[in-house]
N, C-alpha and C. Protein backbone atom coordinates (compact mmCIF):
# COMPACT_ATOMS: atom_id res chain seq x y z
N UNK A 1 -5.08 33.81 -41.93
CA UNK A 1 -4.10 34.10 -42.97
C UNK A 1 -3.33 35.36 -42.58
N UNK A 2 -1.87 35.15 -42.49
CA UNK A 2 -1.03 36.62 -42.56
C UNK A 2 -1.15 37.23 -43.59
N UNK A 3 -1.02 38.88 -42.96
CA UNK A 3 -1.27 40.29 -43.92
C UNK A 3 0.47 40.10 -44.59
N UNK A 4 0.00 40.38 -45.76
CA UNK A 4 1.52 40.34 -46.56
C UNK A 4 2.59 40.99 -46.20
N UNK A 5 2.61 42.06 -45.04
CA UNK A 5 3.49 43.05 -44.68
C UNK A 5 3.60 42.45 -43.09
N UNK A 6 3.27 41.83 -42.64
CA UNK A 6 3.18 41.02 -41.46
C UNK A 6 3.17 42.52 -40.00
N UNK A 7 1.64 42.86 -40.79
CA UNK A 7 1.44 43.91 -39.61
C UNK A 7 1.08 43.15 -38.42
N UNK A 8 1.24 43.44 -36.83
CA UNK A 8 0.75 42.80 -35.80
C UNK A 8 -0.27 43.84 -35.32
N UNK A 9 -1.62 43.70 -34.55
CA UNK A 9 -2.69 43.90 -34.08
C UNK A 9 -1.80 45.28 -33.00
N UNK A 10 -2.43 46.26 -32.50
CA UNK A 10 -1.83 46.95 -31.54
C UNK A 10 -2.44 46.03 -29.98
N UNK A 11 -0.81 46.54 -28.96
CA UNK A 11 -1.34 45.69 -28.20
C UNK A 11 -2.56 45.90 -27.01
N UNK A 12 -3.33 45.03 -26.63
CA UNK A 12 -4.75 45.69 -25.63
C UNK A 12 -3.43 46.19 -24.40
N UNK A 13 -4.07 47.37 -24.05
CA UNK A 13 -4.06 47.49 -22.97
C UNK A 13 -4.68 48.01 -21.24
N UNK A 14 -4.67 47.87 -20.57
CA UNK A 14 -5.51 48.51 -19.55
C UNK A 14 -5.18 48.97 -18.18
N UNK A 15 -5.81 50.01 -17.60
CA UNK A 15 -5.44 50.76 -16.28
C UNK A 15 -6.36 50.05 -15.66
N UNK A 16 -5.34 49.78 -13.91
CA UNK A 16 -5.93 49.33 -12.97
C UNK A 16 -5.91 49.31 -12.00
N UNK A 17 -6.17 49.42 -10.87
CA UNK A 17 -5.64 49.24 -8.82
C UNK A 17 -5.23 48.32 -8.42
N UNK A 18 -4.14 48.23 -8.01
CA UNK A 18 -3.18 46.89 -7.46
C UNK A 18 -4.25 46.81 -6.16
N UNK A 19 -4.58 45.34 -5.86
CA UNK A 19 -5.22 45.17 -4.62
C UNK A 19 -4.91 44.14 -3.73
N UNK A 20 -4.33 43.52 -4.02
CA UNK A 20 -2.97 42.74 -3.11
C UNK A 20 -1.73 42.11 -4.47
N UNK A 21 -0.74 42.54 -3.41
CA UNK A 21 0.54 41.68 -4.03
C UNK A 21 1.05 40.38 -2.86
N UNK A 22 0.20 39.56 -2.28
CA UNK A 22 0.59 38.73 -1.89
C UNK A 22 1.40 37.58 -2.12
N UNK A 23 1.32 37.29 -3.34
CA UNK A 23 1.70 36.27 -4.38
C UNK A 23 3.45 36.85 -4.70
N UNK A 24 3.81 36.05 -4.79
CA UNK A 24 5.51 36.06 -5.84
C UNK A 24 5.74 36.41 -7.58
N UNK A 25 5.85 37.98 -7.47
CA UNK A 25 5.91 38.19 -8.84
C UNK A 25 4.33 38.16 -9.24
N UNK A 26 3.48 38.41 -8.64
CA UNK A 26 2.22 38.13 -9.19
C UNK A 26 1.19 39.56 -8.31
N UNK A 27 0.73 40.31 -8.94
CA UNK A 27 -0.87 41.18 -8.22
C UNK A 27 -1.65 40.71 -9.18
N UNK A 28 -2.60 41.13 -7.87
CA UNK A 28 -4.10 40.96 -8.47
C UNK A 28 -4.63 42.89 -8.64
N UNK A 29 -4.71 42.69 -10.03
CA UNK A 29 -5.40 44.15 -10.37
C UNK A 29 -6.97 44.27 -10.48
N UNK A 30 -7.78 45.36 -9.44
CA UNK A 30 -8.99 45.47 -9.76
C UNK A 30 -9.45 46.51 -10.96
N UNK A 31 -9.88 46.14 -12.18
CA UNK A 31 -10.62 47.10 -13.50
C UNK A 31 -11.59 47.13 -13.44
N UNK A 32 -12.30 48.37 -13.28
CA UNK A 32 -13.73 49.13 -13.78
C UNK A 32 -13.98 49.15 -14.97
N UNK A 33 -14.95 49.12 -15.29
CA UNK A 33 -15.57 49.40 -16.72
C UNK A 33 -16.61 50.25 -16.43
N UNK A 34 -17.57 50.85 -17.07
CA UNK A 34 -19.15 50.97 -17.31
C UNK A 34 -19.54 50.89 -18.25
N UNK A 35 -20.66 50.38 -18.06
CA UNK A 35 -21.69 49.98 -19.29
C UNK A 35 -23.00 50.30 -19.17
N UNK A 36 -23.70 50.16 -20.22
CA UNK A 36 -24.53 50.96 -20.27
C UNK A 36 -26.21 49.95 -20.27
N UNK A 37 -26.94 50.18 -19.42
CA UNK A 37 -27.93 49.44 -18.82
C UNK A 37 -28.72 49.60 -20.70
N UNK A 38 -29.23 48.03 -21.01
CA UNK A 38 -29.88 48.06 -22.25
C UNK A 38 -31.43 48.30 -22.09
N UNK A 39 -31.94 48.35 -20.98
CA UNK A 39 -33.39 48.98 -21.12
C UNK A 39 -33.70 50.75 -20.79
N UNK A 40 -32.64 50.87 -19.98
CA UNK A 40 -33.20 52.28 -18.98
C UNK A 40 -31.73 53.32 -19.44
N UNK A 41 -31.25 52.51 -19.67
CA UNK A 41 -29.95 53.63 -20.76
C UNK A 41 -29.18 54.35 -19.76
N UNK A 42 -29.25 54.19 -18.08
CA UNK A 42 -27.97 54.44 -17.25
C UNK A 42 -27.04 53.55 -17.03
N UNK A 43 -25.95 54.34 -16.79
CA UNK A 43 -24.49 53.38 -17.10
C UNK A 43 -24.43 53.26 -15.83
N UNK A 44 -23.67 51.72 -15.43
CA UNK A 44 -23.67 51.26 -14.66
C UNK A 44 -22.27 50.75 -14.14
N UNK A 45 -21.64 50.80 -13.05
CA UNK A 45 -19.99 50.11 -12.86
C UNK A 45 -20.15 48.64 -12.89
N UNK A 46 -19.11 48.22 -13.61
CA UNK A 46 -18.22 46.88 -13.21
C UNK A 46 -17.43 46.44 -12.88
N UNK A 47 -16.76 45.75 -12.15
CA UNK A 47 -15.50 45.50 -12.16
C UNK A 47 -14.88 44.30 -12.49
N UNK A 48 -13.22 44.30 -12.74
CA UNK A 48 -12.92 42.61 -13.04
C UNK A 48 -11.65 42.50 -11.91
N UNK A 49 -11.44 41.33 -11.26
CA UNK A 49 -10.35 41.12 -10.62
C UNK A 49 -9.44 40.36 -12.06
N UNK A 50 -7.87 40.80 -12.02
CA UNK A 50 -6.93 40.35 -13.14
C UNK A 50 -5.83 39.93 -12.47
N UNK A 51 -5.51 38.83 -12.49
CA UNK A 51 -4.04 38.86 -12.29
C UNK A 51 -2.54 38.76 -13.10
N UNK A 52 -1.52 39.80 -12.80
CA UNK A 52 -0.75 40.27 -13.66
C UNK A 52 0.68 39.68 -13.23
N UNK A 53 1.39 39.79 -14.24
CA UNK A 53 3.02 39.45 -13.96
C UNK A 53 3.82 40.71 -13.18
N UNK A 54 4.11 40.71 -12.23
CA UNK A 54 5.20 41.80 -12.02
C UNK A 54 6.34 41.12 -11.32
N UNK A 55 7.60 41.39 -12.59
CA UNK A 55 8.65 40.14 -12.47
C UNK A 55 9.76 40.77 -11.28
N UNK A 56 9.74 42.31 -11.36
CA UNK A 56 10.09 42.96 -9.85
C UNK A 56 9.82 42.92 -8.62
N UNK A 57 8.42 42.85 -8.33
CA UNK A 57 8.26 43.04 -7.37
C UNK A 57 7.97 44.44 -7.26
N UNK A 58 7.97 45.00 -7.85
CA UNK A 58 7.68 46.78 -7.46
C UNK A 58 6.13 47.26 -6.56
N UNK A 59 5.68 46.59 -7.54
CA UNK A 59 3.68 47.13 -7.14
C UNK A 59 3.59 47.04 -5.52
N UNK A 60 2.72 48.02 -4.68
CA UNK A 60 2.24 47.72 -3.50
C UNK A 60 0.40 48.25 -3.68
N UNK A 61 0.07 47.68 -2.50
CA UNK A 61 -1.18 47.65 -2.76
C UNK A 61 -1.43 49.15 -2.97
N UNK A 62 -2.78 49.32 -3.58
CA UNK A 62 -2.77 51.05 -3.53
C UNK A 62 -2.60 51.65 -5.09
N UNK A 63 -1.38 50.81 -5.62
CA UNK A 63 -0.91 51.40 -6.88
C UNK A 63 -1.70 51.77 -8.04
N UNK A 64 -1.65 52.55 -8.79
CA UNK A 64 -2.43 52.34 -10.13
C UNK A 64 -1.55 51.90 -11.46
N UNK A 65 -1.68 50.88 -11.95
CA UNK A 65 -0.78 50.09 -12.68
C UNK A 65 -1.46 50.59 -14.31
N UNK A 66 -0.19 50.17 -15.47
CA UNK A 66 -0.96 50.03 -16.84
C UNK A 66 -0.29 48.67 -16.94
N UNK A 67 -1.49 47.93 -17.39
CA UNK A 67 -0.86 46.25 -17.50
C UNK A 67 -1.22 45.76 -19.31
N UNK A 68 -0.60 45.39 -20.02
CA UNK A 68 -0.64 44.60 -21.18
C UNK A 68 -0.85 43.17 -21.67
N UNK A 69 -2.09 42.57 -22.42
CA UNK A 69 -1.96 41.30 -22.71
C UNK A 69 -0.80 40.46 -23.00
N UNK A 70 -0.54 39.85 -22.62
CA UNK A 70 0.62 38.94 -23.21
C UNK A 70 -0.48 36.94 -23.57
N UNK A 71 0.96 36.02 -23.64
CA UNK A 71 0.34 34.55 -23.78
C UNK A 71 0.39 34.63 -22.16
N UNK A 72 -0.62 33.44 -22.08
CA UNK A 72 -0.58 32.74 -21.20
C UNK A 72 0.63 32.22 -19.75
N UNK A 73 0.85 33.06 -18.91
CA UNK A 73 2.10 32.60 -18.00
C UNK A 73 1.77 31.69 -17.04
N UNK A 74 0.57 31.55 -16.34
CA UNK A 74 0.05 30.01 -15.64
C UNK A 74 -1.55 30.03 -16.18
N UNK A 75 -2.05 29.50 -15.33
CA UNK A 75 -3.60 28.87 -15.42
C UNK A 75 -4.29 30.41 -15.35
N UNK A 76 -4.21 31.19 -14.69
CA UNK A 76 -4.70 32.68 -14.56
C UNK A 76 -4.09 33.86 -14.86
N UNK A 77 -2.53 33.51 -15.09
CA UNK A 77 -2.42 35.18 -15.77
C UNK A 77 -2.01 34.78 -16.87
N UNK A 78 -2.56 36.26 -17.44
CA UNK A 78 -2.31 36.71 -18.83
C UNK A 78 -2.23 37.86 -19.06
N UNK A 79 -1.46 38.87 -17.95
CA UNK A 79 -1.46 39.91 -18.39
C UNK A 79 -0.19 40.18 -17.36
N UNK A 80 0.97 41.56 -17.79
CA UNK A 80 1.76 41.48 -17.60
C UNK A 80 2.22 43.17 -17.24
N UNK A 81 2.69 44.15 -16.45
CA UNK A 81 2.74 44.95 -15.56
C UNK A 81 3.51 45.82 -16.31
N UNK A 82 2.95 47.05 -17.29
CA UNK A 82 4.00 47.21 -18.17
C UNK A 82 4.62 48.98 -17.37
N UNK A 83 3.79 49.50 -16.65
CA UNK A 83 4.33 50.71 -15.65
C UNK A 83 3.16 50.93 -14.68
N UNK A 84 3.67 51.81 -13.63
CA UNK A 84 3.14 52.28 -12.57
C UNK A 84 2.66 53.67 -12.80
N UNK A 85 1.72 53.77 -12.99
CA UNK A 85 0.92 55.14 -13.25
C UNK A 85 1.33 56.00 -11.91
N UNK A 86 0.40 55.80 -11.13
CA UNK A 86 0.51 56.11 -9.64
C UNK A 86 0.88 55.44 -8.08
N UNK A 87 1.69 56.27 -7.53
CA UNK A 87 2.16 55.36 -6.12
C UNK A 87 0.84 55.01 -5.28
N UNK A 88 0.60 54.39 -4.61
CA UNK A 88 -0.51 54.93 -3.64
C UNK A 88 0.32 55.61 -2.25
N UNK A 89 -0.72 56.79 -1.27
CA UNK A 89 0.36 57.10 -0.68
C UNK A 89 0.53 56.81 0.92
């Protein structure tokens, strides 16, 4: 059910390392997380491979990107290249 004022959700977003732009208009971003081990209570790394829209072409490998959910643009992305934090150098 819509909120009567038709507030929208803020949008997710997340920092990440461009790790190839091989693809057309397309990187693959690597994201860390940590979490936290449920028996022994040290945090531990994760990572996710993502692949993002970048409709420029700008990103090279190296980069540190901020990328935003969007819908669905093929079978694997769903997320979309909203600035370049850092160059790599």
């Amino acid at each position: 059910m819509m909120n009567d004022n038709n507030e929208r959700k803020p949008l997710r977003t997340i920092k990440g390392l461009v790790i190839s732009n091989k693809m057309q208009k397309t990187v693959t971003v690597l994201v860390e997380r940590q979490i936290k081990h449920a028996l022994y209570g040290k945090y531990i790394k994760r990572s996710t491979k993502l692949h993002a829209h970048d409709a420029d072409d700008l990103c090279n490998e190296g980069d540190v990107v901020l990328m935003t959910e969007v819908a669905p643009i093929s079978k694997t992305k769903n997320w979309r290249v909203v600035e370049i934090v850092a160059r790599s150098d």
